[in-house]
C-alpha atoms as a PDB file:
ATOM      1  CA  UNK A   1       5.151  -7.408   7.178  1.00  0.00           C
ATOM      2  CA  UNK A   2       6.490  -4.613   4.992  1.00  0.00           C
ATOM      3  CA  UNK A   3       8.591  -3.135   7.908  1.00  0.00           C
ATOM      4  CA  UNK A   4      11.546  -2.358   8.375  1.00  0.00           C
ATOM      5  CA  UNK A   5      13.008  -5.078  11.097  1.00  0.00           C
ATOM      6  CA  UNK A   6      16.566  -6.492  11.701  1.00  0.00           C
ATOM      7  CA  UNK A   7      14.836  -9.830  12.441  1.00  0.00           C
ATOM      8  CA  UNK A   8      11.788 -10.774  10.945  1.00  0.00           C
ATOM      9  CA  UNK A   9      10.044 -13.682  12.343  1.00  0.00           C
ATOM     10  CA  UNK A  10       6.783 -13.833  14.313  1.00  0.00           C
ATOM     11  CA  UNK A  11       8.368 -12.362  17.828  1.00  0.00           C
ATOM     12  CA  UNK A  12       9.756  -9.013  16.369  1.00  0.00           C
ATOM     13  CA  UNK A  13       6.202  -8.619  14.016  1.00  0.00           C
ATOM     14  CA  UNK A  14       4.021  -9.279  16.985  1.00  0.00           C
ATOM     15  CA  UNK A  15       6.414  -6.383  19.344  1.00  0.00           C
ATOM     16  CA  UNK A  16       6.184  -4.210  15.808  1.00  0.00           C
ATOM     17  CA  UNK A  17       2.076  -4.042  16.437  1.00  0.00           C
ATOM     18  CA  UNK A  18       1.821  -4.140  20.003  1.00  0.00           C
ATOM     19  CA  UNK A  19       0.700  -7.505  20.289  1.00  0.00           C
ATOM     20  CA  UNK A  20       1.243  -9.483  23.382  1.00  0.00           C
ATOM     21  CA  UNK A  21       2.788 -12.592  22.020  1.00  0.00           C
ATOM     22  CA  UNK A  22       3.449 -14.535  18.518  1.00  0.00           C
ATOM     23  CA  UNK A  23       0.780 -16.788  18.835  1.00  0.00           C
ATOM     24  CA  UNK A  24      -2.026 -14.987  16.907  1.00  0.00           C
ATOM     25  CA  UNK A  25       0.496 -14.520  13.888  1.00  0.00           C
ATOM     26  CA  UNK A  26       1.965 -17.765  14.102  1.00  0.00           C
ATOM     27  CA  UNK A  27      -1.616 -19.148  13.717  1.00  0.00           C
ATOM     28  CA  UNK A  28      -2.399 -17.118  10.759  1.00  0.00           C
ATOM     29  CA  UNK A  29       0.770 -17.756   8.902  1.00  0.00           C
ATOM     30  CA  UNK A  30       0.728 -21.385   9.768  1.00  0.00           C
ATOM     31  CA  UNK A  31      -2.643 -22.802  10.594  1.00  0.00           C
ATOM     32  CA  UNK A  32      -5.367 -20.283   9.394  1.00  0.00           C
ATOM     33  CA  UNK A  33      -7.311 -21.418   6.423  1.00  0.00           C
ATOM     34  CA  UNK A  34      -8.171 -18.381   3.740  1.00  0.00           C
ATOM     35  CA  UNK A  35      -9.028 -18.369  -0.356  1.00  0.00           C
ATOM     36  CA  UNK A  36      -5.649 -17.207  -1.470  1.00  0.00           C
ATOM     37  CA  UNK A  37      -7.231 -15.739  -4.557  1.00  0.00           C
ATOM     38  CA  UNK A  38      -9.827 -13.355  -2.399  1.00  0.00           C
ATOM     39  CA  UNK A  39      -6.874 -12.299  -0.187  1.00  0.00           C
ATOM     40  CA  UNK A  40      -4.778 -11.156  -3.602  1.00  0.00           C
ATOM     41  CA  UNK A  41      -8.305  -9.274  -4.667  1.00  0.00           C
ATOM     42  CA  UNK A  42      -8.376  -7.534  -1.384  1.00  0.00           C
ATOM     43  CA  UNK A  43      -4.952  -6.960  -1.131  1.00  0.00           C
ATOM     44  CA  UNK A  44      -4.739  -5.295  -4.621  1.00  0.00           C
ATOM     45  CA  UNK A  45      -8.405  -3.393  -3.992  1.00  0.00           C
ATOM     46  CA  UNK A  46      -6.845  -2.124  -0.727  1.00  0.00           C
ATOM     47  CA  UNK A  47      -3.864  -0.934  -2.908  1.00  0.00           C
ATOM     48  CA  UNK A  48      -5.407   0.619  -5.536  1.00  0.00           C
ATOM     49  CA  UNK A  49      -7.839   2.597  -3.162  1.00  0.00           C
ATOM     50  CA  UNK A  50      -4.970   3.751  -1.147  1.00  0.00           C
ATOM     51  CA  UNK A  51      -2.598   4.642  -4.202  1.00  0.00           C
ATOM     52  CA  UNK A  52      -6.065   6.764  -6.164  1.00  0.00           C
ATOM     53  CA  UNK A  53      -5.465  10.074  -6.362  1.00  0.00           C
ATOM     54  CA  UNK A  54      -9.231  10.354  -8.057  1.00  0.00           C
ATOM     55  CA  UNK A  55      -7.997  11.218 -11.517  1.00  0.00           C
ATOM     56  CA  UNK A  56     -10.295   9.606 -14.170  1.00  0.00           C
ATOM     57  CA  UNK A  57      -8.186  11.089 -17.218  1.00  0.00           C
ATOM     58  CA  UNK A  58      -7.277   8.955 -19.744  1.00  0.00           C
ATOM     59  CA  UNK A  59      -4.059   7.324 -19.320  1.00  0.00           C
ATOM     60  CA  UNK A  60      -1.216   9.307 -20.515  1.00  0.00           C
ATOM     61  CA  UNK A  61      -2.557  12.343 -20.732  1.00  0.00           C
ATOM     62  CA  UNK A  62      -1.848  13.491 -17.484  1.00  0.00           C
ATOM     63  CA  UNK A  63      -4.150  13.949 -14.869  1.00  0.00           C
ATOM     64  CA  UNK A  64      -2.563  17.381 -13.641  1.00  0.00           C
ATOM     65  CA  UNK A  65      -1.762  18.998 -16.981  1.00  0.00           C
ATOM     66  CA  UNK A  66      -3.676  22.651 -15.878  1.00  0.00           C
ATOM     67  CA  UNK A  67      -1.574  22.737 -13.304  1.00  0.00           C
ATOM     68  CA  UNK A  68       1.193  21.377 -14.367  1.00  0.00           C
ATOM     69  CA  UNK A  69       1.333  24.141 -17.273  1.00  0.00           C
ATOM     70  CA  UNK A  70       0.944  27.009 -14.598  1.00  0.00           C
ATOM     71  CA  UNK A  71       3.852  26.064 -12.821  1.00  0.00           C
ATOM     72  CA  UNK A  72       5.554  25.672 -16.506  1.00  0.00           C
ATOM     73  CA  UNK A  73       4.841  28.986 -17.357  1.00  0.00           C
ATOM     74  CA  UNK A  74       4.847  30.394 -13.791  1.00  0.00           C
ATOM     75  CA  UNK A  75       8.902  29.608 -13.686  1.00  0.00           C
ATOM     76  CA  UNK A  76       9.705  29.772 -17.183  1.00  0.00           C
ATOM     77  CA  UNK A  77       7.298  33.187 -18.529  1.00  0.00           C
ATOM     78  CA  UNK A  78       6.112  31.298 -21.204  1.00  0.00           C
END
């Protein structure tokens, strides 16, 4: 549901994934019955695991600062 479509509605989202029809999308955004609260806790585990970039620093201290000091002094010659 995040893309980029002139129309939105269930037609142009079901053509979007190669579905066949609207009717399995019209069912889950009409009729299905789901725990709202587990779908935001998947939704936001799913985010976070696709947004890690495994740094376990602590936060503000920069998880690339090594690196981030060679390439300082690589273009500077500090």
């Amino acid at each position: 549901m995040l893309m980029e479509l002139e129309d939105v509605n269930c037609w142009s989202l079901s053509a979007a994934i190669c579905e066949r029809g609207p009717h399995r999308l019209h069912h889950l955004l009409s009729r299905a019955v789901w725990d709202e609260q587990e779908v935001l806790e998947r939704t936001a585990l799913w985010a976070v695991n696709l947004l890690d970039d495994g740094c376990r620093s602590v936060p503000g201290t920069g998880c690339g600062r090594v690196r981030d000091r060679k390439a300082y002094v690589t273009t500077t010659g500090r």
